[in-house]
N, C-alpha and C. Protein backbone atom coordinates (compact mmCIF):
# COMPACT_ATOMS: atom_id res chain seq x y z
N UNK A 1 4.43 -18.03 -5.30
CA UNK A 1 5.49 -17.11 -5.69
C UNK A 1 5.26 -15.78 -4.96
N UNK A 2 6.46 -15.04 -4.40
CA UNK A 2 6.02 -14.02 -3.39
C UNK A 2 5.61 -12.75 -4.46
N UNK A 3 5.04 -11.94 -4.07
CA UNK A 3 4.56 -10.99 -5.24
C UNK A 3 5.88 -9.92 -5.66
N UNK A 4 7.25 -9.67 -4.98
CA UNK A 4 7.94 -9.13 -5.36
C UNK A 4 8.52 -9.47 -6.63
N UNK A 5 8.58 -11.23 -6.46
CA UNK A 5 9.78 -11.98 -7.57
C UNK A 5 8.21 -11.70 -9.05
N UNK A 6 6.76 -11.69 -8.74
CA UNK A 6 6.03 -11.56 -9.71
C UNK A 6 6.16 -9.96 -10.28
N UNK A 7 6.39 -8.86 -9.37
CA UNK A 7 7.26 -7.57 -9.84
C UNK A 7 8.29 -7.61 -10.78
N UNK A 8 9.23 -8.34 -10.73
CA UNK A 8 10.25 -8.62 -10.99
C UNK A 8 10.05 -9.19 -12.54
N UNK A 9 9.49 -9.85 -12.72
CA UNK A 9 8.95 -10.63 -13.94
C UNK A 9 7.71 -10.12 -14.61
N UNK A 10 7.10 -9.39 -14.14
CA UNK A 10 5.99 -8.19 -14.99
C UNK A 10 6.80 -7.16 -15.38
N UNK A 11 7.70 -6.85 -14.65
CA UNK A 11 8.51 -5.66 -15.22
C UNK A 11 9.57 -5.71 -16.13
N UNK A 12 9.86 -6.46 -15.59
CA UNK A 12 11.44 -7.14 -16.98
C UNK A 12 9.96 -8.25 -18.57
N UNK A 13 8.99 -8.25 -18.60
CA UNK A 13 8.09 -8.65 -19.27
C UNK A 13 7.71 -7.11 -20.28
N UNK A 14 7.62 -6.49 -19.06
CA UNK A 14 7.05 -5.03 -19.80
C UNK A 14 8.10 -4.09 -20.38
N UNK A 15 8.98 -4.38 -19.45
CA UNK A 15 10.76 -3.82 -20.60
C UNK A 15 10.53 -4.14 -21.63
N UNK A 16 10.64 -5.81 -22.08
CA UNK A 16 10.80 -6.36 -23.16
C UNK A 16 9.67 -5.74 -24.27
N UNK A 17 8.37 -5.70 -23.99
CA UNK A 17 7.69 -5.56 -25.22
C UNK A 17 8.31 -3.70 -25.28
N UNK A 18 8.50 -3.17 -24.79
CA UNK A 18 8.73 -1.81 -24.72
C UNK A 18 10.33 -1.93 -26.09
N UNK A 19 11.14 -3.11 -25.83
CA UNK A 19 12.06 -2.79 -26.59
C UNK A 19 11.55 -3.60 -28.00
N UNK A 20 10.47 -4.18 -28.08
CA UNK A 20 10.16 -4.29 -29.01
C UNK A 20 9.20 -3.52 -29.93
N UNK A 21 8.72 -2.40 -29.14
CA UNK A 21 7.99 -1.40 -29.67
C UNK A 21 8.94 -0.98 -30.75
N UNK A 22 10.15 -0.43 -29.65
CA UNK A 22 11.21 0.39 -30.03
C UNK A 22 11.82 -0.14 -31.46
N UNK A 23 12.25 -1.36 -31.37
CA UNK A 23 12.84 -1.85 -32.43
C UNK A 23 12.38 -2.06 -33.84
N UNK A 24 10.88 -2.51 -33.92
CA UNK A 24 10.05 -2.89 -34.56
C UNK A 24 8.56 -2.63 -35.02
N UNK A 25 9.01 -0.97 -34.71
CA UNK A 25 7.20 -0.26 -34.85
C UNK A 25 6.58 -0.38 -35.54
N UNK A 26 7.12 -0.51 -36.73
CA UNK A 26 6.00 -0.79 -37.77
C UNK A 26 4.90 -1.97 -38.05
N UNK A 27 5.68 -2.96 -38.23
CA UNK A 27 4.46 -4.23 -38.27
C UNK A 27 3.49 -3.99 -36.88
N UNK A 28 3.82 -3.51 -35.55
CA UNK A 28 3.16 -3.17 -34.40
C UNK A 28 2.30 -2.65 -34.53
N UNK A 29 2.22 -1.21 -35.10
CA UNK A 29 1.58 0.04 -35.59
C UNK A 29 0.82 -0.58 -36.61
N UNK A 30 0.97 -0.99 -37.47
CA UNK A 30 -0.05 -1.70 -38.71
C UNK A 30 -0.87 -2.79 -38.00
N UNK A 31 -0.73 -3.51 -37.20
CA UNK A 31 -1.67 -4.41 -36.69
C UNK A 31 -2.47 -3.72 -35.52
N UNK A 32 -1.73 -2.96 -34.68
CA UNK A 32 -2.82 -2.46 -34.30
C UNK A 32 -3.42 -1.28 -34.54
N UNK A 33 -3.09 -0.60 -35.36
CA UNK A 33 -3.60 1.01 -35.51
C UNK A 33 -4.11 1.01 -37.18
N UNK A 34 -3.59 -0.11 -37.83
CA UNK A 34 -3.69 0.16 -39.09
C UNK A 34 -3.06 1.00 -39.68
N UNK A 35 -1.80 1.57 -38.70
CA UNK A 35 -1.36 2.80 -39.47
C UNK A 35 0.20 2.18 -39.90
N UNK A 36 0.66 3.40 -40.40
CA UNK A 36 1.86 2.95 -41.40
C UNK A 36 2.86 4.57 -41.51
N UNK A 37 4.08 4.74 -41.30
CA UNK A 37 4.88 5.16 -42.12
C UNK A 37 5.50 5.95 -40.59
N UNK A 38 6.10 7.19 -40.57
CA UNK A 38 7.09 7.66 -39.96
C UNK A 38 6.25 8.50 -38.55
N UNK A 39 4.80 8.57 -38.95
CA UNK A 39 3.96 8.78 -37.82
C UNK A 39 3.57 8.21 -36.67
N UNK A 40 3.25 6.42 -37.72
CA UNK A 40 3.08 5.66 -37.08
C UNK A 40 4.34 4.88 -35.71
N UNK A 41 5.45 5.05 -36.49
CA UNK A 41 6.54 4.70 -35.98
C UNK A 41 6.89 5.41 -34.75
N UNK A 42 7.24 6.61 -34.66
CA UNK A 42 7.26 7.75 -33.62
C UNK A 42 6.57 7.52 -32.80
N UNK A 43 4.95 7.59 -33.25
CA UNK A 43 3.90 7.16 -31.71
C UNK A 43 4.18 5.74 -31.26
N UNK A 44 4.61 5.14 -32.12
CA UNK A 44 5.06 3.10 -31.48
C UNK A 44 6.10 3.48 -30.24
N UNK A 45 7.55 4.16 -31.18
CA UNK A 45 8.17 4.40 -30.35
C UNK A 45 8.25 4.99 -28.55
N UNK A 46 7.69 5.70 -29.28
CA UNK A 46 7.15 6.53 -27.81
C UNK A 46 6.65 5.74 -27.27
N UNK A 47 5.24 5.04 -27.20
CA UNK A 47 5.01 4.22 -26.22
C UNK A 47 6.11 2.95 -25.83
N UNK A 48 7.02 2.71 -26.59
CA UNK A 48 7.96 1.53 -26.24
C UNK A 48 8.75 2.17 -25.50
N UNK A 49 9.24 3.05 -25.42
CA UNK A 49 9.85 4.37 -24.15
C UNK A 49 9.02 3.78 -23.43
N UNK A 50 7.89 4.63 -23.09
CA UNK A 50 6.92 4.52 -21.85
C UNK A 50 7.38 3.19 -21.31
N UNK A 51 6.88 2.16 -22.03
CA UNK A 51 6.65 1.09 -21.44
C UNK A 51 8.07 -0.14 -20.64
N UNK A 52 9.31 0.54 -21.84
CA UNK A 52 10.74 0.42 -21.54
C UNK A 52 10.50 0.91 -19.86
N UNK A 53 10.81 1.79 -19.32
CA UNK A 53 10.76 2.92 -18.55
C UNK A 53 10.39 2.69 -17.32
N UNK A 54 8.60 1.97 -17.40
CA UNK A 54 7.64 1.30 -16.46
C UNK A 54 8.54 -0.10 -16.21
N UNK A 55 8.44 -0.33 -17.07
CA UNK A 55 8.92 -1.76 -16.59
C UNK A 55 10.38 -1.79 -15.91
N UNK A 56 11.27 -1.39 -16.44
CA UNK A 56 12.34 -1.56 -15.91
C UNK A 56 12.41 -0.54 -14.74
N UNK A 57 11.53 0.00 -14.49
CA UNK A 57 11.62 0.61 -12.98
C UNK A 57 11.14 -0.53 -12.18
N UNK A 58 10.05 -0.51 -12.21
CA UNK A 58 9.07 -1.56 -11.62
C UNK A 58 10.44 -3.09 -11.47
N UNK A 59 10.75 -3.28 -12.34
CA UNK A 59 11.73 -4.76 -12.41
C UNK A 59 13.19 -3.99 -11.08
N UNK A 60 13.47 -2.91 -11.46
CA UNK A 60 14.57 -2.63 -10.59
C UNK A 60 14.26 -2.40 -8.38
N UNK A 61 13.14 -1.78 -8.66
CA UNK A 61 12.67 -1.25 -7.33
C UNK A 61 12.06 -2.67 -6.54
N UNK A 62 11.29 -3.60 -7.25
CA UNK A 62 11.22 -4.84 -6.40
C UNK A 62 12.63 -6.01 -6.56
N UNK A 63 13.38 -5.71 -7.52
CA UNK A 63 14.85 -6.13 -6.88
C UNK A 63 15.25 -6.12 -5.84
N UNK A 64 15.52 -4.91 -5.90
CA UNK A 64 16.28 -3.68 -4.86
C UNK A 64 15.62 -3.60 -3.41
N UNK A 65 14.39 -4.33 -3.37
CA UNK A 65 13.43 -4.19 -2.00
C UNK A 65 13.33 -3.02 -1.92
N UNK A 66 12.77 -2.09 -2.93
CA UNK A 66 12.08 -0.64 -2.75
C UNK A 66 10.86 -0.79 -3.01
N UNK A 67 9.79 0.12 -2.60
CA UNK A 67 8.34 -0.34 -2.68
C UNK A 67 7.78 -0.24 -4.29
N UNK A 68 7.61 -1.07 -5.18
CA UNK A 68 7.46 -0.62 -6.57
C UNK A 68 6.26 -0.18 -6.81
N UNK A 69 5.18 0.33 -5.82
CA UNK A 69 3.64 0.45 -5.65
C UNK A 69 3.82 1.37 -6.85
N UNK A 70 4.01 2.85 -7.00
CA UNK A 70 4.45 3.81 -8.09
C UNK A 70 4.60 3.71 -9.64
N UNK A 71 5.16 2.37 -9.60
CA UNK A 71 5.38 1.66 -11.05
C UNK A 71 4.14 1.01 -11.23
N UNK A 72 4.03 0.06 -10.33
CA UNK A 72 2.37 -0.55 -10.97
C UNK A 72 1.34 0.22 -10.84
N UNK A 73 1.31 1.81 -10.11
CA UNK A 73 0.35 2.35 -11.06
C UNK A 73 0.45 2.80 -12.00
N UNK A 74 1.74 3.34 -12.21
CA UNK A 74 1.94 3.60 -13.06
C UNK A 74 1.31 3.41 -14.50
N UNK A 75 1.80 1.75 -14.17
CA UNK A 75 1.25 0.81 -15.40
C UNK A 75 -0.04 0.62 -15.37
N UNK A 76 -0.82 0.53 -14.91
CA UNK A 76 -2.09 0.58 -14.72
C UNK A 76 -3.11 1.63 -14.94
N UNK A 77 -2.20 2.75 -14.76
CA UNK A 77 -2.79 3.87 -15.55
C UNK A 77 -2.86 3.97 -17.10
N UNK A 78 -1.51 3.80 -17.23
CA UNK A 78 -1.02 3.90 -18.89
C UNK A 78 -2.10 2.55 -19.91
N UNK A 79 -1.83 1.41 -19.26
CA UNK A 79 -2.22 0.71 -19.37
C UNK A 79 -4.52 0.45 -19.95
N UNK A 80 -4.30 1.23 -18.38
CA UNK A 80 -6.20 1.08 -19.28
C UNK A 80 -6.52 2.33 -20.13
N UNK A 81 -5.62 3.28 -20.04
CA UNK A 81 -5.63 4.79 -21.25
C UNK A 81 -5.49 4.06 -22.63
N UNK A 82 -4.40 3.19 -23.03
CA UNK A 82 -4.49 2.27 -23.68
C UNK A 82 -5.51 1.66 -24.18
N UNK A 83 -6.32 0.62 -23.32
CA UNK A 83 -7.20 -0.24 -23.77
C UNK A 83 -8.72 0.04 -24.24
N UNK A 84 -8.81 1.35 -22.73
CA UNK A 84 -9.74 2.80 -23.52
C UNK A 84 -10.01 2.69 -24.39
N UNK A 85 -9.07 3.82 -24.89
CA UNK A 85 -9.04 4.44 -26.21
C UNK A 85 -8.73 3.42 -27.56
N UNK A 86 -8.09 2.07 -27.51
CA UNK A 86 -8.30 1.37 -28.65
C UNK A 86 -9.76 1.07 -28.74
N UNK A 87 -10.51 0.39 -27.58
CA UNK A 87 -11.34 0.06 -27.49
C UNK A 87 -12.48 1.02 -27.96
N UNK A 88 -12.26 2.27 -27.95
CA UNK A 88 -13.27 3.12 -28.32
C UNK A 88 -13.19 3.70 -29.26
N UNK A 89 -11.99 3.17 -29.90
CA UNK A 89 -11.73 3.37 -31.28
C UNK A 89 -12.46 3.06 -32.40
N UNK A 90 -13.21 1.31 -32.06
CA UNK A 90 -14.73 0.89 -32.66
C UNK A 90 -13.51 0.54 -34.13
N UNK A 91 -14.01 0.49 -35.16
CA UNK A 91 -14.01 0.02 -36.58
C UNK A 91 -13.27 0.97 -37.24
N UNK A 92 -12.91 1.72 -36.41
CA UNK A 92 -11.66 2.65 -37.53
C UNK A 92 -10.34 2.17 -37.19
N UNK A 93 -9.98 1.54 -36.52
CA UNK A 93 -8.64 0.49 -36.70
C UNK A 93 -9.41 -1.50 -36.88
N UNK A 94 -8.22 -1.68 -37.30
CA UNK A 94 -8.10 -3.07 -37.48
C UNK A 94 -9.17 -4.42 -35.54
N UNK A 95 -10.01 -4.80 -36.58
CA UNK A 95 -10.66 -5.23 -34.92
C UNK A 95 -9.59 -6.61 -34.49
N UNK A 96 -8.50 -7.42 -35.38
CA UNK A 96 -7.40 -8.00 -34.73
C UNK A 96 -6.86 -7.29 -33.57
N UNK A 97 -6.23 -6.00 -33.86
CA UNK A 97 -5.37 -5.23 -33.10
C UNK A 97 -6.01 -4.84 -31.90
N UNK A 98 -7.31 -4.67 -32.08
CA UNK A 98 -8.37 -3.47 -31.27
C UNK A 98 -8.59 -4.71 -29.95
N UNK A 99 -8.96 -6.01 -30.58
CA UNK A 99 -9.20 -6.75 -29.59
C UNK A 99 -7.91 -7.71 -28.89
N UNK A 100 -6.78 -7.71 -29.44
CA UNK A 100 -5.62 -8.22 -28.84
C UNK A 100 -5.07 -7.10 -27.91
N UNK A 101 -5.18 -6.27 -28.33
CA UNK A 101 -4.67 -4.73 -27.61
C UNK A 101 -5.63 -4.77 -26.38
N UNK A 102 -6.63 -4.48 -26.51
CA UNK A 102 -7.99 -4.29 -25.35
C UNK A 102 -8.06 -5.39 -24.79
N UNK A 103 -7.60 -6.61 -24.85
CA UNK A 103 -7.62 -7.28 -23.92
C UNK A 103 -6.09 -7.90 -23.23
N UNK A 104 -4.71 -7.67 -23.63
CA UNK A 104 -3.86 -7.55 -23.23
C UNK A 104 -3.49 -6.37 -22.24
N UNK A 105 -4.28 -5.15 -23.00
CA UNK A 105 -4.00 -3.64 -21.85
C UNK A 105 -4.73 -4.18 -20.59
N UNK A 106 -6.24 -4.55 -20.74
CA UNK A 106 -7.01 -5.24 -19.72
C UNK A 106 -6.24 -6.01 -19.00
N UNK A 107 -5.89 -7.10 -19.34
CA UNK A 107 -4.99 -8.18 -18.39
C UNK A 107 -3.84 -7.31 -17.90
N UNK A 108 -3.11 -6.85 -18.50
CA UNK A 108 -2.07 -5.93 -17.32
C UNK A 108 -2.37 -5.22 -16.73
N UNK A 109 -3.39 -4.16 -16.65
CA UNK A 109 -4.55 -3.19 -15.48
C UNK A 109 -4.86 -4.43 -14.80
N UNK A 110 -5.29 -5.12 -14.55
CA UNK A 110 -5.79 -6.39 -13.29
C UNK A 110 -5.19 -6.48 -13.03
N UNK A 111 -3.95 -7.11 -13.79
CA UNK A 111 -2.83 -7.86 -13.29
C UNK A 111 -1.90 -6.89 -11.98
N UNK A 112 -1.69 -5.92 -12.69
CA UNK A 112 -0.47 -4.57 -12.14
C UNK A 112 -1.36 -4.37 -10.42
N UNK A 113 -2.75 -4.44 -10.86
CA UNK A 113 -4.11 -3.57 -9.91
C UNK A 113 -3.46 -4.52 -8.60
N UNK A 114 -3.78 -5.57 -8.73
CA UNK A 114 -3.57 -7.00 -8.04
C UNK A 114 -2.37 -7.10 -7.06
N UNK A 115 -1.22 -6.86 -7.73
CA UNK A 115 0.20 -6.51 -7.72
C UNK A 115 0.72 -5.58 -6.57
N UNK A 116 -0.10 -4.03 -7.39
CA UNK A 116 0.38 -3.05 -6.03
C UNK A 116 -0.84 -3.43 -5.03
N UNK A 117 -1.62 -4.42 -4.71
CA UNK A 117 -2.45 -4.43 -3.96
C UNK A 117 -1.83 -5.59 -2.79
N UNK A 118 -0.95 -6.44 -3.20
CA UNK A 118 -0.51 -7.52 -2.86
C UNK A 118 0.88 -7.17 -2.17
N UNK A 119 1.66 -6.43 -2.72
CA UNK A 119 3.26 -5.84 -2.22
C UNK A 119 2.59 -5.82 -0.69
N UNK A 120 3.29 -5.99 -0.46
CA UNK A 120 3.65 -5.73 1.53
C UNK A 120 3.97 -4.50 1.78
């Protein structure tokens, strides 16, 4: 598969959970943060922005045959700030969340790393 059409499908991938941040913060926020209520929701949100944002750039610019290098660092930045900081979060959140999170942020930092390394 050429690595644009894999642009294309990491990014319209990363839209999607982004609109599911958006839609559905709470059960999100409780599994991985342990947190709960109109705080929790806001910071979900926000990152489902972010991640809305990344992705559907990233999904539009390797459409479009524009170089999407920008977007996958994008994501790759955001991405291991992410896995970081859950990860070093230790036992004050939920270790379900801590370790589905830290190793999903992980797999998209490789993945994205790989990506803008591969674009032509």
């Amino acid at each position: 598969m050429r690595p644009s059409t894999l642009a294309i499908a990491f990014g319209a991938g990363r839209a999607l959970i982004g609109v599911a941040l958006l839609a559905a913060p709470a059960p999100i926020a409780r599994g991985w943060v342990g947190a709960e209520g109109t705080p929790a929701a806001v910071l979900t949100r926000s990152l489902g922005a972010r991640d809305l944002v990344i992705g559907a750039g990233l999904a539009v610019a390797a459409a479009h045959d524009r170089d999407p290098t920008m977007w996958l660092v994008g994501g790759v930045v955001a991405d291991s700030v992410d896995g970081v900081f859950t990860l070093a979060a230790g036992d004050r959140i939920p270790s379900n969340g801590r370790v589905a999170t830290t190793a999903l942020a992980a797999g998209a930092a490789l993945f994205g790393a790989w990506l803008a390394s591969a674009i032509d």
